[in-house]
PDB file of N, CA and C in Angstrom:
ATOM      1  N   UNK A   1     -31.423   1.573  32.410  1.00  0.00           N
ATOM      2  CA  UNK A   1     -30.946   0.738  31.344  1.00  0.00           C
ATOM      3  C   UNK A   1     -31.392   1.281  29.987  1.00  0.00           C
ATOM      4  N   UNK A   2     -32.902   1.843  29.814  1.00  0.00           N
ATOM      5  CA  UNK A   2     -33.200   2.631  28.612  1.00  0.00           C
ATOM      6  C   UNK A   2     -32.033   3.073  28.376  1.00  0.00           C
ATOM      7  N   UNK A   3     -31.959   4.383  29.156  1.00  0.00           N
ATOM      8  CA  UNK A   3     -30.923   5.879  28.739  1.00  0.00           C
ATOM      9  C   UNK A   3     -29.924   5.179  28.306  1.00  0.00           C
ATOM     10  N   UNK A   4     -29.365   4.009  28.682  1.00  0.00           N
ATOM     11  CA  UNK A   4     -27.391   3.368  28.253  1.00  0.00           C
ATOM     12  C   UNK A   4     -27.910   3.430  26.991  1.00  0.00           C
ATOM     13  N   UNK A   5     -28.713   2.409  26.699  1.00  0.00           N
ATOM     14  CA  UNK A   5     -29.308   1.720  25.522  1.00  0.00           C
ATOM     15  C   UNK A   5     -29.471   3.161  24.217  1.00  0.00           C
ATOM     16  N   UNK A   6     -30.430   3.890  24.655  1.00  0.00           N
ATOM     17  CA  UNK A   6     -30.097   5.325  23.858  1.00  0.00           C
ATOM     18  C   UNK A   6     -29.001   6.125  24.005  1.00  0.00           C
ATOM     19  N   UNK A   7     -28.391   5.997  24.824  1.00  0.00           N
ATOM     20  CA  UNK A   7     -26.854   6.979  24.507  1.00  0.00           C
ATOM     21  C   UNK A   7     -26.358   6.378  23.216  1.00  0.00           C
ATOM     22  N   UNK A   8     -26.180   4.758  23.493  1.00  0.00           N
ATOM     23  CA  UNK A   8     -25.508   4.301  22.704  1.00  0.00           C
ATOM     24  C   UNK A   8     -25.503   4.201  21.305  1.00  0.00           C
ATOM     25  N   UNK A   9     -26.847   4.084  20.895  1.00  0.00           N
ATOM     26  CA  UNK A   9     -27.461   4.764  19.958  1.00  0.00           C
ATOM     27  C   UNK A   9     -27.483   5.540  18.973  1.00  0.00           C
ATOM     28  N   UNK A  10     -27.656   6.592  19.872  1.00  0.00           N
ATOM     29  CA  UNK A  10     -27.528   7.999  19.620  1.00  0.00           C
ATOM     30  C   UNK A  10     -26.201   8.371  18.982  1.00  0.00           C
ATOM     31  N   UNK A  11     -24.920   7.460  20.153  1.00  0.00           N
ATOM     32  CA  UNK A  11     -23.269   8.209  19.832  1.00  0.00           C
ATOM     33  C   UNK A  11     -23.263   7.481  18.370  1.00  0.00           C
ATOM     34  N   UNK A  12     -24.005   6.256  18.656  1.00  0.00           N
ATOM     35  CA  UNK A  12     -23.514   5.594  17.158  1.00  0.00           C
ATOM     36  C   UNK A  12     -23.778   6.220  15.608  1.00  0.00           C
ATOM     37  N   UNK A  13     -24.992   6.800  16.120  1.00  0.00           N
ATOM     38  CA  UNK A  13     -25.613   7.526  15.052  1.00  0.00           C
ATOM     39  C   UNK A  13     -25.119   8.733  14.167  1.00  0.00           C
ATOM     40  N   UNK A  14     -24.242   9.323  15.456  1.00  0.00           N
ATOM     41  CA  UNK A  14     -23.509  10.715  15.456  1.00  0.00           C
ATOM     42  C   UNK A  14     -22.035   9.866  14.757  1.00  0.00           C
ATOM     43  N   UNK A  15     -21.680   9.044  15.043  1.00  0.00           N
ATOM     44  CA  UNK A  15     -20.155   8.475  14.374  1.00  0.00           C
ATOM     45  C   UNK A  15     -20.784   8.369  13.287  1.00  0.00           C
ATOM     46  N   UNK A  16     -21.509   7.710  12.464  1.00  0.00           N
ATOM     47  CA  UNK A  16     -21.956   6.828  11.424  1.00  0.00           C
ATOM     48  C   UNK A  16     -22.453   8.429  10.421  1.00  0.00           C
ATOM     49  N   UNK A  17     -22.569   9.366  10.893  1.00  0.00           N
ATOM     50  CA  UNK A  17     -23.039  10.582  10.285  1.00  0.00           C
ATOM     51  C   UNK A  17     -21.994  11.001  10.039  1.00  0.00           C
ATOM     52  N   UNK A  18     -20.723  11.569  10.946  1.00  0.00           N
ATOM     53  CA  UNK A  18     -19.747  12.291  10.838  1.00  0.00           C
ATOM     54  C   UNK A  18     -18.878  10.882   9.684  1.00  0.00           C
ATOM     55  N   UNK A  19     -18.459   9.906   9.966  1.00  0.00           N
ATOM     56  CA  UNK A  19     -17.962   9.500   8.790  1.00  0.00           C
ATOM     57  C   UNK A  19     -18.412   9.317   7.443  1.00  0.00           C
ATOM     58  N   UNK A  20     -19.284   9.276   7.245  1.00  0.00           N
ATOM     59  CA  UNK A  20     -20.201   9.599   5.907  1.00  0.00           C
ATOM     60  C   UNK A  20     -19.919  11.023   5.485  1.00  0.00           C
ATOM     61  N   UNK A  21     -20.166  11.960   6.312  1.00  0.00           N
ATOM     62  CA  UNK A  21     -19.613  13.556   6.199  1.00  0.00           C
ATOM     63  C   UNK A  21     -17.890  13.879   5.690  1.00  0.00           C
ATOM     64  N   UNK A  22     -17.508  13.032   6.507  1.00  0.00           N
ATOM     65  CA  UNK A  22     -16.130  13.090   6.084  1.00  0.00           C
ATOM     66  C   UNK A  22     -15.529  12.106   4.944  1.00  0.00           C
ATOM     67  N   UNK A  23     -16.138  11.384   4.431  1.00  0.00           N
ATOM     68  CA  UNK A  23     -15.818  10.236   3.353  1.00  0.00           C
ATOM     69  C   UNK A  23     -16.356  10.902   2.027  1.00  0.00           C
ATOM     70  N   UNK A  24     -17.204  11.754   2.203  1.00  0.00           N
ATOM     71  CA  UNK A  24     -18.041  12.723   0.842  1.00  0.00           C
ATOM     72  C   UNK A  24     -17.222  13.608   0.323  1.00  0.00           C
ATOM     73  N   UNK A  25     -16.717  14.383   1.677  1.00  0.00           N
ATOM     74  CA  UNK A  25     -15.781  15.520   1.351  1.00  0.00           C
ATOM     75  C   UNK A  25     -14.427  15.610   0.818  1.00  0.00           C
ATOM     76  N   UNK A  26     -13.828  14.326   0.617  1.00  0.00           N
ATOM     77  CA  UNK A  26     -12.511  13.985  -0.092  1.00  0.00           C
ATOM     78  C   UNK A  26     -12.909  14.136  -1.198  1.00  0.00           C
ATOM     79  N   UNK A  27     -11.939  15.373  -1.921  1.00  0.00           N
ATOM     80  CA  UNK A  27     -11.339  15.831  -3.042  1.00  0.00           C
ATOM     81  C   UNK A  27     -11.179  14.965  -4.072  1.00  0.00           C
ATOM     82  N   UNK A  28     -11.331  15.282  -5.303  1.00  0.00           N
ATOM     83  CA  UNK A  28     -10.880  14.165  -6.125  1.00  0.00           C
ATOM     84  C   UNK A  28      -9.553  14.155  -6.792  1.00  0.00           C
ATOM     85  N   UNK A  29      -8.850  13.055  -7.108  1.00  0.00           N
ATOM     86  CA  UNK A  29      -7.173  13.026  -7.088  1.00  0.00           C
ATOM     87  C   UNK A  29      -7.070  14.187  -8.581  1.00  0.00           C
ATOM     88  N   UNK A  30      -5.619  14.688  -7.851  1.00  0.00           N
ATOM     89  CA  UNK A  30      -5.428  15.466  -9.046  1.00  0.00           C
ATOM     90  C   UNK A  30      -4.269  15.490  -9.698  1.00  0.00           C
ATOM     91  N   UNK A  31      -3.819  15.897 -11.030  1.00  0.00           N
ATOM     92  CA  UNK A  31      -2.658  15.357 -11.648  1.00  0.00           C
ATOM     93  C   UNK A  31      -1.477  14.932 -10.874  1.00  0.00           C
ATOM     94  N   UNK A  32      -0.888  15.832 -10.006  1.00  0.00           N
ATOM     95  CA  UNK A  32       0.298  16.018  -9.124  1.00  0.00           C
ATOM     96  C   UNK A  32       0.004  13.813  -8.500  1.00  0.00           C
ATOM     97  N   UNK A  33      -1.336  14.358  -7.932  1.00  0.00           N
ATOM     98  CA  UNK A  33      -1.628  12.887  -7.217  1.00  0.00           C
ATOM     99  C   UNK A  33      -1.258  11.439  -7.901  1.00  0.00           C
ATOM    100  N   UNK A  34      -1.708  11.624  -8.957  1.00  0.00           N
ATOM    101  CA  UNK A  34      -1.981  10.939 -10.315  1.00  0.00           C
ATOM    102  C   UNK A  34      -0.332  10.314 -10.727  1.00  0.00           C
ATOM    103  N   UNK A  35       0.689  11.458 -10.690  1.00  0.00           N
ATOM    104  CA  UNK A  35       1.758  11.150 -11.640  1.00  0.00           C
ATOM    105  C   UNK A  35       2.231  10.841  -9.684  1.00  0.00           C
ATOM    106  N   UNK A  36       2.839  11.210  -9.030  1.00  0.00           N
ATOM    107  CA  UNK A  36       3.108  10.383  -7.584  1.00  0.00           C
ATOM    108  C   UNK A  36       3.088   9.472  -7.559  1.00  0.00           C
ATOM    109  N   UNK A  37       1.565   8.750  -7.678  1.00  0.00           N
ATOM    110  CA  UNK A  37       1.272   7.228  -7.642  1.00  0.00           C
ATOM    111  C   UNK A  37       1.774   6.393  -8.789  1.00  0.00           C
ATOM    112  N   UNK A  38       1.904   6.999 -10.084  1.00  0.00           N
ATOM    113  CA  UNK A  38       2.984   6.810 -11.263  1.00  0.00           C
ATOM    114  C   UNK A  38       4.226   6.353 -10.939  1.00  0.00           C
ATOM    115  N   UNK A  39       4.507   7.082 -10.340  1.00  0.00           N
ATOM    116  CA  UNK A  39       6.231   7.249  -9.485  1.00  0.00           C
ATOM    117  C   UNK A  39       6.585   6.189  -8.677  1.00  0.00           C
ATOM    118  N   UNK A  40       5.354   6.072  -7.685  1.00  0.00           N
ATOM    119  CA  UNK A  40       5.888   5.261  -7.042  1.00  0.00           C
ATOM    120  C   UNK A  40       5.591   3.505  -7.350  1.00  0.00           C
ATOM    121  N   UNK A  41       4.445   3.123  -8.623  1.00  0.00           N
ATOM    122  CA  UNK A  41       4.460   2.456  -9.019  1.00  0.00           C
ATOM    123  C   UNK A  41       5.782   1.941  -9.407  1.00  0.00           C
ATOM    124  N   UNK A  42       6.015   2.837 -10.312  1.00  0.00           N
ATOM    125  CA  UNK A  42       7.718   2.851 -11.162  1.00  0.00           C
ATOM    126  C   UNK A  42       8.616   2.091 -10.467  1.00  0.00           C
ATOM    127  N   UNK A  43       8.998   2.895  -9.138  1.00  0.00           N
ATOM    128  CA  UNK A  43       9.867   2.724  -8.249  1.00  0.00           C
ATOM    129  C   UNK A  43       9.864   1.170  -8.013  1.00  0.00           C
ATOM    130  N   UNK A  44       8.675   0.768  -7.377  1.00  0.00           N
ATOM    131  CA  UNK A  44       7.805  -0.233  -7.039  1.00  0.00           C
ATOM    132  C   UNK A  44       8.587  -1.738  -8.044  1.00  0.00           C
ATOM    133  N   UNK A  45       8.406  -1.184  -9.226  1.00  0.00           N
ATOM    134  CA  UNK A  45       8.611  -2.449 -10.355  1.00  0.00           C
ATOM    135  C   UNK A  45      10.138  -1.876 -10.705  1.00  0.00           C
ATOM    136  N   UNK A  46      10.647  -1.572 -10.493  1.00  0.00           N
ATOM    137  CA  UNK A  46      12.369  -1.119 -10.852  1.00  0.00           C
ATOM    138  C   UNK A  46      12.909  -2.015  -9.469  1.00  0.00           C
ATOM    139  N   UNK A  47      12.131  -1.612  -8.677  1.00  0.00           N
ATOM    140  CA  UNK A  47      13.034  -2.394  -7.217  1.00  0.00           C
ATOM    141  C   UNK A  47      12.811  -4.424  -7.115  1.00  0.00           C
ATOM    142  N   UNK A  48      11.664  -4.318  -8.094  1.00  0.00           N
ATOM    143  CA  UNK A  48      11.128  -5.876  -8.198  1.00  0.00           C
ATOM    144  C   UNK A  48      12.403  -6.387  -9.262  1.00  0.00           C
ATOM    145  N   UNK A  49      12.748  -5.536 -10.200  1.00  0.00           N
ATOM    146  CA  UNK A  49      13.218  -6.249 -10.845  1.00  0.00           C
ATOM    147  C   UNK A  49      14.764  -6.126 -10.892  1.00  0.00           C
ATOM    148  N   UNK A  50      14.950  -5.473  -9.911  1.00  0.00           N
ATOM    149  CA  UNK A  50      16.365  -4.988  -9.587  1.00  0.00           C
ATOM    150  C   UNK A  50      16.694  -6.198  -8.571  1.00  0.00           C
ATOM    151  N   UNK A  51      16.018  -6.607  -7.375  1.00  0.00           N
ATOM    152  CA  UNK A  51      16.007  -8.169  -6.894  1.00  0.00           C
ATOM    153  C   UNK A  51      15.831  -9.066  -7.958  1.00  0.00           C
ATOM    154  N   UNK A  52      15.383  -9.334  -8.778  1.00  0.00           N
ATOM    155  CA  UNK A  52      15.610 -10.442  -9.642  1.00  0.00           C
ATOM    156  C   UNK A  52      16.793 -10.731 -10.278  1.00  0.00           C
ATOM    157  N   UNK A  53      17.460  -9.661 -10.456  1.00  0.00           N
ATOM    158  CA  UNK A  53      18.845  -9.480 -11.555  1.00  0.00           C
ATOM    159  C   UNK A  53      20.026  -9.436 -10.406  1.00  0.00           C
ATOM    160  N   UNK A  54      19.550  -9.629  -9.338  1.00  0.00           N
ATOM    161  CA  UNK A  54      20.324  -9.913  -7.605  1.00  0.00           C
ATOM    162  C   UNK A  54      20.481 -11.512  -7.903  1.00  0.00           C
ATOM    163  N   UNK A  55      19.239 -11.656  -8.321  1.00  0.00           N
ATOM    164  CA  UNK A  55      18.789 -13.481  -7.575  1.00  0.00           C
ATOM    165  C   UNK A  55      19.787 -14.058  -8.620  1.00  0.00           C
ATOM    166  N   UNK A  56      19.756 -13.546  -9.653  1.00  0.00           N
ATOM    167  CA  UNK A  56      20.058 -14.435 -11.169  1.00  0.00           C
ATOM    168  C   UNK A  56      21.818 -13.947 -11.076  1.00  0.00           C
ATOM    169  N   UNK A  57      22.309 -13.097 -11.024  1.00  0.00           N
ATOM    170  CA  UNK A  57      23.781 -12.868 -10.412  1.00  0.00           C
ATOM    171  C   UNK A  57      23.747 -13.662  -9.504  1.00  0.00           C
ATOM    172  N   UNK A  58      23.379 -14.065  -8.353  1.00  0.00           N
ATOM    173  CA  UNK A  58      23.952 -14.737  -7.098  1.00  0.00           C
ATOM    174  C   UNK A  58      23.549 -16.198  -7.562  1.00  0.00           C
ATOM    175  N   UNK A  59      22.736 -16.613  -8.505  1.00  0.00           N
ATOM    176  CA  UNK A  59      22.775 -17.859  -8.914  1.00  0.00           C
ATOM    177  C   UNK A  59      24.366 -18.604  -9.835  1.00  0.00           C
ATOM    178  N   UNK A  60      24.261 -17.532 -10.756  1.00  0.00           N
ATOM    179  CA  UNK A  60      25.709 -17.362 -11.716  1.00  0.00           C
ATOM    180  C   UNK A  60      26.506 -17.735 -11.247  1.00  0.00           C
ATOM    181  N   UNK A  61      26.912 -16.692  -9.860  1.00  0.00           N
ATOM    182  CA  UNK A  61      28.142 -16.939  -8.949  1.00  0.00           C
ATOM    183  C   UNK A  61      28.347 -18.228  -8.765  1.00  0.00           C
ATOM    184  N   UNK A  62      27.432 -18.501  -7.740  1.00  0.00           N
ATOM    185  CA  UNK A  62      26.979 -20.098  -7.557  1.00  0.00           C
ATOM    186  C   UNK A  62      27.646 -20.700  -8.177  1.00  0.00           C
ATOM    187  N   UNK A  63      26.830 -20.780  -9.555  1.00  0.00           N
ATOM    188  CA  UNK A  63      27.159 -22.146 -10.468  1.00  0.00           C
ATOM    189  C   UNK A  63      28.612 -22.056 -11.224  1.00  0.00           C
ATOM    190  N   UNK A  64      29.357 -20.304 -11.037  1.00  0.00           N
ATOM    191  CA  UNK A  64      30.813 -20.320 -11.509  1.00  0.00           C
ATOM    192  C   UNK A  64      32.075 -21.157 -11.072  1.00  0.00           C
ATOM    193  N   UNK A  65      31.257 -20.454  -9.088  1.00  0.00           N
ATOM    194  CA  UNK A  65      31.593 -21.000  -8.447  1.00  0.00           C
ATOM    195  C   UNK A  65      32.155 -23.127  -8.168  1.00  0.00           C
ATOM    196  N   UNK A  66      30.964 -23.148  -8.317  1.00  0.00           N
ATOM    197  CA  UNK A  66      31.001 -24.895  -8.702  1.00  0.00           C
ATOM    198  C   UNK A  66      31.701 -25.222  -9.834  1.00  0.00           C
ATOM    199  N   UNK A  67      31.406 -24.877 -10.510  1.00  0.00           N
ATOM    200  CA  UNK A  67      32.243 -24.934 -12.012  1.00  0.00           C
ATOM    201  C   UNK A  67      34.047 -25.080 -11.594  1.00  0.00           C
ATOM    202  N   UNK A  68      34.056 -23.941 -11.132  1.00  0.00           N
ATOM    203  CA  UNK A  68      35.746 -23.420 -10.894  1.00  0.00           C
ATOM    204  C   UNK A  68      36.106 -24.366 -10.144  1.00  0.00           C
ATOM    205  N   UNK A  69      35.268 -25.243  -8.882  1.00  0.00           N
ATOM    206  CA  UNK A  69      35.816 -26.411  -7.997  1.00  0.00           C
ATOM    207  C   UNK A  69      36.011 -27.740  -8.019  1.00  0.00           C
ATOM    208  N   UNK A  70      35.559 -28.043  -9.373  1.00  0.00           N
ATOM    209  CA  UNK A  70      35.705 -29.719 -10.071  1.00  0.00           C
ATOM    210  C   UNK A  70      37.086 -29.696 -10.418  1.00  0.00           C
TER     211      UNK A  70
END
């Protein structure tokens, strides 16, 4: 029951090292990265507001709609 008890341990120790190792070694963002995430922000709020100007047309209709049926 020791030895489980220290394997377990041990593997944990070895994960908890190697991700620390590997979380250090990421690069830091660089322009290319920078203007991407720009981009896709952009995209992001063009498509938000491209559904809104959906919602507010299909409301219009709507209410033309009603309008035209009295």
């Amino acid at each position: 029951m020791h030895k489980t008890k220290t394997s377990t341990t041990f593997a944990a120790t070895i994960a908890l090292a190697l991700s620390l190792g590997l979380a250090a070694c990421q690069r830091a963002e660089g322009p290319a990265e920078r203007a991407g995430k720009q981009l896709d922000n952009a995209a992001e709020k063009t498509a938000e507001q491209v559904d809104k100007a959906g919602e507010k047309i299909k409301e219009t209709a709507e209410n033309v709609k009603k309008d035209l049926s009295k």
